[in-house]
C-alpha atoms as a PDB file:
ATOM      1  CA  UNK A   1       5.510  -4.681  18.790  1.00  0.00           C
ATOM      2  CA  UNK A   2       7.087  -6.256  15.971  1.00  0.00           C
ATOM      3  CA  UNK A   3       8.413  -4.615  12.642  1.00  0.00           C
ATOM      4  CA  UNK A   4       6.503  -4.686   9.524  1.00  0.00           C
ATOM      5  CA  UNK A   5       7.766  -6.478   6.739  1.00  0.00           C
ATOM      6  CA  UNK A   6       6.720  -7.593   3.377  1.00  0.00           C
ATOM      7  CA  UNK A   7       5.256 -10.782   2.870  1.00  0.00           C
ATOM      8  CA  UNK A   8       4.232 -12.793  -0.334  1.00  0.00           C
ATOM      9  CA  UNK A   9       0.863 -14.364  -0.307  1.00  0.00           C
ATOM     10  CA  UNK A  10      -0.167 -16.832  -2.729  1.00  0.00           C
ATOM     11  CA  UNK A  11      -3.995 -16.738  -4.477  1.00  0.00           C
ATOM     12  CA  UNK A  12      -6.156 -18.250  -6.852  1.00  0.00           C
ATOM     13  CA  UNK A  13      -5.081 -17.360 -10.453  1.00  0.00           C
ATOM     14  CA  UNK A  14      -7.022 -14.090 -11.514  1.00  0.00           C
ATOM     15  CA  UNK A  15      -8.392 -13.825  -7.166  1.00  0.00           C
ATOM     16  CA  UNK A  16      -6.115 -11.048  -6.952  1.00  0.00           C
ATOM     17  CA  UNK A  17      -7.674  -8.177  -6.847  1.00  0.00           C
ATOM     18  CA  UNK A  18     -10.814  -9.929  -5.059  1.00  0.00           C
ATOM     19  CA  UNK A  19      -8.019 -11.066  -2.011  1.00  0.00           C
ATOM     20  CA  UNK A  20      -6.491  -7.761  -1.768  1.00  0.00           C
ATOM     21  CA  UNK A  21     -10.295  -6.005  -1.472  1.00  0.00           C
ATOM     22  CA  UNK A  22     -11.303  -8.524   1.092  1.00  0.00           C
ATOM     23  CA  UNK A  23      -8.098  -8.031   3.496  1.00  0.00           C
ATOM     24  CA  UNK A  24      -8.608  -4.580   3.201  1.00  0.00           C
ATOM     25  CA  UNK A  25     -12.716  -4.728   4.350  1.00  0.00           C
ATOM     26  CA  UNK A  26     -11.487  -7.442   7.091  1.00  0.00           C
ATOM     27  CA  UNK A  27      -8.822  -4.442   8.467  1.00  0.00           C
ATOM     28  CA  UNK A  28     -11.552  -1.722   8.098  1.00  0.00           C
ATOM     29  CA  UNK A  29     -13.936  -4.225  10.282  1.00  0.00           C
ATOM     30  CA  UNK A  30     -11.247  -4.739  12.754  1.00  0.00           C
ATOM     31  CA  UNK A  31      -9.527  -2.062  13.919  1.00  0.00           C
ATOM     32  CA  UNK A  32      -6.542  -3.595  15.521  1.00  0.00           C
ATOM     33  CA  UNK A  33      -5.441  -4.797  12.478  1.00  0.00           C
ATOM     34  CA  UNK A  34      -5.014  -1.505  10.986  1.00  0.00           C
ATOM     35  CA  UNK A  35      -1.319  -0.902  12.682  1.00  0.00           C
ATOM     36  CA  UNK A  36      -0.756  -4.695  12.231  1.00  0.00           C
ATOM     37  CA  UNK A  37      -1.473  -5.374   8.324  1.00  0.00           C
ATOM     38  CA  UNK A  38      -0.340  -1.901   7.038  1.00  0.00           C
ATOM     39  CA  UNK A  39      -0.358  -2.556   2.991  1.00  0.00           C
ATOM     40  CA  UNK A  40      -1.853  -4.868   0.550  1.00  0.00           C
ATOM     41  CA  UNK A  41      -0.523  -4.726  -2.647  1.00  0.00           C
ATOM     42  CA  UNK A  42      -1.271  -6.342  -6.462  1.00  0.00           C
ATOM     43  CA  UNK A  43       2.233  -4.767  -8.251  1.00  0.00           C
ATOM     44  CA  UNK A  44       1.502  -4.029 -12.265  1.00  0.00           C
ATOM     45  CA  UNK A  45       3.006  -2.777 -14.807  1.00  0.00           C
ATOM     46  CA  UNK A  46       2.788  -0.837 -18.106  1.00  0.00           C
ATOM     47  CA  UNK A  47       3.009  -3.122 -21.246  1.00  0.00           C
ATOM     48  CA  UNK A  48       2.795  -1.871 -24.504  1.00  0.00           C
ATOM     49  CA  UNK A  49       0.430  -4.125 -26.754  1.00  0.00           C
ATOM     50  CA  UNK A  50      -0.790  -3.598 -30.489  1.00  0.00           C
ATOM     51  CA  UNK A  51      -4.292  -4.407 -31.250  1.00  0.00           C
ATOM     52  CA  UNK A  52      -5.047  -3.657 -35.163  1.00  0.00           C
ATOM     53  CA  UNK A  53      -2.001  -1.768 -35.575  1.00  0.00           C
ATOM     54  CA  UNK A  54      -3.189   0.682 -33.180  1.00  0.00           C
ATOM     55  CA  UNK A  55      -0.227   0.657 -29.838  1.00  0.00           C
ATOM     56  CA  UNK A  56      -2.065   0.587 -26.586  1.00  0.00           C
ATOM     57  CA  UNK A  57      -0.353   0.901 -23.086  1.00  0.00           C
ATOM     58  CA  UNK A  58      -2.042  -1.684 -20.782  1.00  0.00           C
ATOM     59  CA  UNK A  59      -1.506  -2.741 -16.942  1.00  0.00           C
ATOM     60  CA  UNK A  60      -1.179  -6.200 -16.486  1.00  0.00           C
ATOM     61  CA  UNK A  61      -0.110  -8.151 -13.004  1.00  0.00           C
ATOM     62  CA  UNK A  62       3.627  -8.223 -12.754  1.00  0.00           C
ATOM     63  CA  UNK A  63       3.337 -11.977 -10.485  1.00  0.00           C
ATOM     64  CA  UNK A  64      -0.184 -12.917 -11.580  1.00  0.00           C
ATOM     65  CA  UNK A  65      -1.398 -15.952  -8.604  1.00  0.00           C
ATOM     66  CA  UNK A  66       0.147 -13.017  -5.979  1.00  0.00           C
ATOM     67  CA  UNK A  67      -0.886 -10.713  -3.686  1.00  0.00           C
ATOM     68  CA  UNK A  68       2.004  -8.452  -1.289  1.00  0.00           C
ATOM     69  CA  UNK A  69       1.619  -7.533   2.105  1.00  0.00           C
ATOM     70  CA  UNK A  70       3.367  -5.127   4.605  1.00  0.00           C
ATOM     71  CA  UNK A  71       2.370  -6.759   7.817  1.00  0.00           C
ATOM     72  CA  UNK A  72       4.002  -7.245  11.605  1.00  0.00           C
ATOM     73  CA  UNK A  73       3.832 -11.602  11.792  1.00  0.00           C
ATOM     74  CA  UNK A  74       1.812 -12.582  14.635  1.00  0.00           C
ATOM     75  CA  UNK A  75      -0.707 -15.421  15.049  1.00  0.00           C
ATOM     76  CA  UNK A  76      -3.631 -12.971  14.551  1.00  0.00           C
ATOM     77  CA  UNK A  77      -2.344 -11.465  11.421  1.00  0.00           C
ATOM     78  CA  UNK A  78      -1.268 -14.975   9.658  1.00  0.00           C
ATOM     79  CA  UNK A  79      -4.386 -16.253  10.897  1.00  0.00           C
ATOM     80  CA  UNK A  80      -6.914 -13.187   8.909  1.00  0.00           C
ATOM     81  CA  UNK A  81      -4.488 -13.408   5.908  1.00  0.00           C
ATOM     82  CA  UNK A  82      -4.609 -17.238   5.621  1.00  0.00           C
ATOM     83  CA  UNK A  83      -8.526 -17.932   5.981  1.00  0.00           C
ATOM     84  CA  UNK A  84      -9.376 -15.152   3.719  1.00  0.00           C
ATOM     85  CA  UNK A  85     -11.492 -16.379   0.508  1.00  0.00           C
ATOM     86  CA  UNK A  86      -9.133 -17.028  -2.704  1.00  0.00           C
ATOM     87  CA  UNK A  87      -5.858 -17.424  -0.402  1.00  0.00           C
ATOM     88  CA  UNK A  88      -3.716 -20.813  -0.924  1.00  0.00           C
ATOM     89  CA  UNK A  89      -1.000 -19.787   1.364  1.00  0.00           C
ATOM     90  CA  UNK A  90       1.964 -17.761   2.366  1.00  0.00           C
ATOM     91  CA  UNK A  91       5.157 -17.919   0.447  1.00  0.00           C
ATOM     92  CA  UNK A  92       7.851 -19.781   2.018  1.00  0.00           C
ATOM     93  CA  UNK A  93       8.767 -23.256   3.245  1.00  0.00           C
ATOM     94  CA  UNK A  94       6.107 -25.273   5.454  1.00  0.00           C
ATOM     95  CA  UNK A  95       3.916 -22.896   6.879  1.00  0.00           C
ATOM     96  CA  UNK A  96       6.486 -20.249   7.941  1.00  0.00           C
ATOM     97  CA  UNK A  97       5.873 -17.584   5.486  1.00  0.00           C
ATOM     98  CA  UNK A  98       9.813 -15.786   4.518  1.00  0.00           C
ATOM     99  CA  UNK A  99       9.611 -11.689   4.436  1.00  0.00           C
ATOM    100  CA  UNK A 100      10.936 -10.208   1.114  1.00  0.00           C
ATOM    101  CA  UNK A 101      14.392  -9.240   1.418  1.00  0.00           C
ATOM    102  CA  UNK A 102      15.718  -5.409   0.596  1.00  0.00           C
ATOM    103  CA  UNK A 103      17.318  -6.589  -2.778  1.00  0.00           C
ATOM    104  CA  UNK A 104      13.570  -8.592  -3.269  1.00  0.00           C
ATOM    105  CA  UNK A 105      12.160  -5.224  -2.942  1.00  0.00           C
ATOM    106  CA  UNK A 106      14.531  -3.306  -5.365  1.00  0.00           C
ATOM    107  CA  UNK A 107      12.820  -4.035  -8.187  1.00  0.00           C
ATOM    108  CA  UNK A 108       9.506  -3.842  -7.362  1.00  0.00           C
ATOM    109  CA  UNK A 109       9.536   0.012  -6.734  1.00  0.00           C
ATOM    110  CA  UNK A 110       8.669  -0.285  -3.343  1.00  0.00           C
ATOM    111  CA  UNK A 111      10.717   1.661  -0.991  1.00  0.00           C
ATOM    112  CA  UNK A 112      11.381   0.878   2.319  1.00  0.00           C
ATOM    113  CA  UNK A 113      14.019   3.514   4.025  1.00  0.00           C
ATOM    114  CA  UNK A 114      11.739   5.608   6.390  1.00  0.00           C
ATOM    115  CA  UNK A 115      11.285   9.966   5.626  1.00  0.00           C
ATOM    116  CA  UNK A 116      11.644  11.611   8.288  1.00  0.00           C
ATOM    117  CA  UNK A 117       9.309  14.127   8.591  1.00  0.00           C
ATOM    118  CA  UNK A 118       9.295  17.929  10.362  1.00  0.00           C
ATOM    119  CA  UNK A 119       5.419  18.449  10.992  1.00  0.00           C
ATOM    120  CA  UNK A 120       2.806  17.103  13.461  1.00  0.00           C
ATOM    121  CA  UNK A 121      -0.743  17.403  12.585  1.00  0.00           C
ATOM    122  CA  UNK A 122      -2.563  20.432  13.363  1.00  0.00           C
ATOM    123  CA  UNK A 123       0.632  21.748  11.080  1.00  0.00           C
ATOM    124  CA  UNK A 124       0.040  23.900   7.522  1.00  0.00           C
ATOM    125  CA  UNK A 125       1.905  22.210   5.065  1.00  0.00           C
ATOM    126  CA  UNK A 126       2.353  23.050   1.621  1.00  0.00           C
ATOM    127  CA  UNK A 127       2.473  20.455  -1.214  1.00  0.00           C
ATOM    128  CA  UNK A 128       6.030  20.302  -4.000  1.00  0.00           C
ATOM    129  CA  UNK A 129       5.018  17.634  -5.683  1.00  0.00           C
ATOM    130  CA  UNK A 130       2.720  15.042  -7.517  1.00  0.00           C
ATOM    131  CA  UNK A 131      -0.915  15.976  -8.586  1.00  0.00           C
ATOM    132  CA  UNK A 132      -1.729  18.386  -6.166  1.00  0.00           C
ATOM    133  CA  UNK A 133       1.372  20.580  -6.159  1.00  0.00           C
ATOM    134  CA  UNK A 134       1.067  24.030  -5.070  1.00  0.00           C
ATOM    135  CA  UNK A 135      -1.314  23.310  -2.574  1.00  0.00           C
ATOM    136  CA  UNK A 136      -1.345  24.038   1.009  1.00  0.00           C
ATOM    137  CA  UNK A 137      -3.661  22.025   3.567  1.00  0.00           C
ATOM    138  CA  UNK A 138      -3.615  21.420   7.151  1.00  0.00           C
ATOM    139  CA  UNK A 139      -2.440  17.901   8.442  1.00  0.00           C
ATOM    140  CA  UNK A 140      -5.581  15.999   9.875  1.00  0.00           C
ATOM    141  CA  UNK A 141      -3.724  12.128  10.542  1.00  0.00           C
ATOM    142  CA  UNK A 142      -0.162  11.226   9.558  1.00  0.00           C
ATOM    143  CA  UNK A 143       0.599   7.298   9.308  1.00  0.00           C
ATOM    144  CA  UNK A 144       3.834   6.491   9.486  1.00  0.00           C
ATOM    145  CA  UNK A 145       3.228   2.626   8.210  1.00  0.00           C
ATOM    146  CA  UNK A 146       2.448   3.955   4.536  1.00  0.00           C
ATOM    147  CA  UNK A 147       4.292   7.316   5.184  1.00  0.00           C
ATOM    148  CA  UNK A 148       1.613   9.220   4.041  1.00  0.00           C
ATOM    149  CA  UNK A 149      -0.528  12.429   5.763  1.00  0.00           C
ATOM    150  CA  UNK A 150      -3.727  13.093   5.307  1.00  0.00           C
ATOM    151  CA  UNK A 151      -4.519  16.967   4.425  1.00  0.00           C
ATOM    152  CA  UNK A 152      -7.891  18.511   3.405  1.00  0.00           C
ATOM    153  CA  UNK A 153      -7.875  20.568   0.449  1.00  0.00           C
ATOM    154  CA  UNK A 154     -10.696  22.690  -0.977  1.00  0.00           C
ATOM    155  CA  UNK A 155     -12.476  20.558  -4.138  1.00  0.00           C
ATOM    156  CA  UNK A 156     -15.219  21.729  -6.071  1.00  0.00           C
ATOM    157  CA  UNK A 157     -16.370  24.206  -2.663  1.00  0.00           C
ATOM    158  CA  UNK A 158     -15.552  21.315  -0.021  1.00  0.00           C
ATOM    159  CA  UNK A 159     -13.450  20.366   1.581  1.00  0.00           C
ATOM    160  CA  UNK A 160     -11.790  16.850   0.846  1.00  0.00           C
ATOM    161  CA  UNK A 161      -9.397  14.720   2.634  1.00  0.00           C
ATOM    162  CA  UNK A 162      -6.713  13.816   0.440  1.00  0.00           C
ATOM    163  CA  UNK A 163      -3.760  11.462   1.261  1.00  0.00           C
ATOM    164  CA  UNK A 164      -0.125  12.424   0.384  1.00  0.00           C
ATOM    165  CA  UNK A 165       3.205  10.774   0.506  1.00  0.00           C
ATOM    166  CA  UNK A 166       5.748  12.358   3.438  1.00  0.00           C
ATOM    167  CA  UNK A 167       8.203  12.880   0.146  1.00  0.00           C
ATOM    168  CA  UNK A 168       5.632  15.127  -1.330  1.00  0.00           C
ATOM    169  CA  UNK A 169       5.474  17.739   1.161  1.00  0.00           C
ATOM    170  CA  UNK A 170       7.442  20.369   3.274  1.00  0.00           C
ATOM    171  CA  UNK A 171       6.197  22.114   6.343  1.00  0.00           C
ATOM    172  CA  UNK A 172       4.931  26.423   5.822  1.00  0.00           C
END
């Protein structure tokens, strides 16, 4: 099996978000896809506008036209990404799309070192960080693609699955 990497896929102008939500239904319809495509991404950032004199903190597209992927290259995979609706093409010369490179990444805030991690699931875990600090679920699924686990917690009398980062957590 290959290793991931993070490609750049180029849309229509403003077919962004519409390209990201349609990769994502095609994994959820295909299964196999799921540990071959593992991230679709539209990066933003804050900007700080004034509109009457009143400041307003907005998200706008950082590379509007755009869309990044964390994806194994295979035939199967370059062949979903490049017939879905609103995509033009791959970044990179010819038809041989280039991964982003670790220094390409930097900026972007996305990290790419691996956590490792000192639970299983069926493990109690407890919580140190981000919105739902302080609270203490049982692991249900880990994926190690987005480095996230998957932990129900008890919301409004139910319980709710709720997907944290590995750096969030430590083991009870």
């Amino acid at each position: 099996m290959a290793e991931a990497k993070w490609y750049v896929v180029h849309t229509y102008s403003g077919y962004e978000n519409k390209v990201k939500a349609n990769i994502e239904k095609t994994i959820e319809n295909n299964k196999h896809l799921a540990e071959q495509i593992l991230e679709v991404r539209v990066p933003l950032q804050d900007v700080v506008e004034m509109k009457n004199g009143v400041r307003k903190t907005v998200q706008k597209k950082m590379f509007p036209g755009y869309v990044l992927l964390n994806m194994e290259m295979n035939d199967d995979t370059w062949y979903v990404v490049r017939n879905t609706r609103g995509v033009t093409g791959f970044v990179g010369p010819g038809s041989k799309p280039v991964p982003l490179t670790e220094a390409e990444m930097k900026p972007l805030g996305i990290k790419t070192e691996n956590v490792s991690i000192d639970f299983v699931e069926g493990d109690s875990i407890a919580v140190v960080a981000g919105v739902w600090k302080d609270t203490v679920g049982v692991v249900q699924k880990l994926d190690y693609g987005k480095q996230t686990a998957t932990i129900n917690v008890e919301l409004f009398g139910r319980e709710t699955p709720v997907e944290i980062s590995f750096a969030e957590v430590r083991k009870l």
